[in-house]
C-alpha atoms as a PDB file:
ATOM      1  CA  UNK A   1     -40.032 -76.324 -44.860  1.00  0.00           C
ATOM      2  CA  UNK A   2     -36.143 -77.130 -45.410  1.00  0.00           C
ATOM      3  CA  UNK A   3     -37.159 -80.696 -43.896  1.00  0.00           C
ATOM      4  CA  UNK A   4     -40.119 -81.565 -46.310  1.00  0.00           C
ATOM      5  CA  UNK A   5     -38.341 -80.418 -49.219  1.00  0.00           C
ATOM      6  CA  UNK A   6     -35.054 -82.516 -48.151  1.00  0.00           C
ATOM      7  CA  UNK A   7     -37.261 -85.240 -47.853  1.00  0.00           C
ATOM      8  CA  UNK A   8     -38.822 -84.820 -51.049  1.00  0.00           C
ATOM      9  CA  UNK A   9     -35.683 -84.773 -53.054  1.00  0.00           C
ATOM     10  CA  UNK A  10     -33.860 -87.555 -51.011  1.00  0.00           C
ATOM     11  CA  UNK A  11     -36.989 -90.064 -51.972  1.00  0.00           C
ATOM     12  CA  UNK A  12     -37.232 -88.667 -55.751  1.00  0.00           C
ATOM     13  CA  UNK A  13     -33.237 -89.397 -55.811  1.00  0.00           C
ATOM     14  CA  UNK A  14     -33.229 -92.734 -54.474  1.00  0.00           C
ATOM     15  CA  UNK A  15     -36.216 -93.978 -57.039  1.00  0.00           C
ATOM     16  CA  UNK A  16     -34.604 -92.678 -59.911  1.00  0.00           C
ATOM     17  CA  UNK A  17     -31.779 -95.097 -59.021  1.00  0.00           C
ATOM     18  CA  UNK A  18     -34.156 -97.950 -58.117  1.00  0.00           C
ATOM     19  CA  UNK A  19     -35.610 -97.772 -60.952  1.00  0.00           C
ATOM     20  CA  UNK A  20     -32.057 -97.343 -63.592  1.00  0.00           C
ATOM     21  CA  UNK A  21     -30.686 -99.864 -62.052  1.00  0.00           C
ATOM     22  CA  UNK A  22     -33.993-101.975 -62.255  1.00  0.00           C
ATOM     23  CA  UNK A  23     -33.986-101.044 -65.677  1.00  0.00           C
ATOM     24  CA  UNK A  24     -29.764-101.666 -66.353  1.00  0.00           C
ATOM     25  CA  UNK A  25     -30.287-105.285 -65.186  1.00  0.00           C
ATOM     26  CA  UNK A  26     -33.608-106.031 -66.868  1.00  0.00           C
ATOM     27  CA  UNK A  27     -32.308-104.614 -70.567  1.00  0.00           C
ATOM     28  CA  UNK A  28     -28.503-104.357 -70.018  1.00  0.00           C
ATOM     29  CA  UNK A  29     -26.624-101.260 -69.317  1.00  0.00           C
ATOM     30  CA  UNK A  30     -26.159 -99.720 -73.288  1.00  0.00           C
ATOM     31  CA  UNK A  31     -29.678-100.299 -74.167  1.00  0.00           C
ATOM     32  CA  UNK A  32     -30.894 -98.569 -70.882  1.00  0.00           C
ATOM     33  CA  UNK A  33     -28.659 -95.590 -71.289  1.00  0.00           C
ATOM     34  CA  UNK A  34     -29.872 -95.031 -74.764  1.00  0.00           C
ATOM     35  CA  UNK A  35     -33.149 -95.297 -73.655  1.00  0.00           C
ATOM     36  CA  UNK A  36     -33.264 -92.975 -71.339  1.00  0.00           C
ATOM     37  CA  UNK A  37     -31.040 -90.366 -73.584  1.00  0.00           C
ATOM     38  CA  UNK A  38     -34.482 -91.030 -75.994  1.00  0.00           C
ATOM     39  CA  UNK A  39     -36.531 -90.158 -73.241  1.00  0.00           C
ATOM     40  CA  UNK A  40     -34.607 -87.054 -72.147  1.00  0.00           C
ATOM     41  CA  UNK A  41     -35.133 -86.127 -75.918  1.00  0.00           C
ATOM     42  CA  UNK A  42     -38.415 -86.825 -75.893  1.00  0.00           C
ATOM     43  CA  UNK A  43     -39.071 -85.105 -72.514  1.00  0.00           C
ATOM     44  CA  UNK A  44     -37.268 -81.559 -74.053  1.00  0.00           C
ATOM     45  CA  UNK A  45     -39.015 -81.842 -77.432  1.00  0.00           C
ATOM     46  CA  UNK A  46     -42.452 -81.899 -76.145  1.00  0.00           C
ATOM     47  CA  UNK A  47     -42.509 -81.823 -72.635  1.00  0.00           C
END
């Protein structure tokens, strides 16, 4: 079980950079840290 769940996080991890640093060099890195700050927001207000 260790394994799958290791395997799990690893791949969740390494697309949540993919996809910042997709993001950073599309939009520029201030406007894609303040969006995702939004999103956090927006994730803990009605998530």
């Amino acid at each position: 079980m260790n394994a799958v769940n290791a395997i799990f996080i690893n791949t969740s991890n390494q697309l949540g950079e993919f996809e910042s640093g997709l993001l950073a060099a599309w939009m520029g890195a201030v406007p894609a840290a303040a969006l995702g700050g939004i999103g956090s927001l927006v994730v803990w207000r009605y998530g």
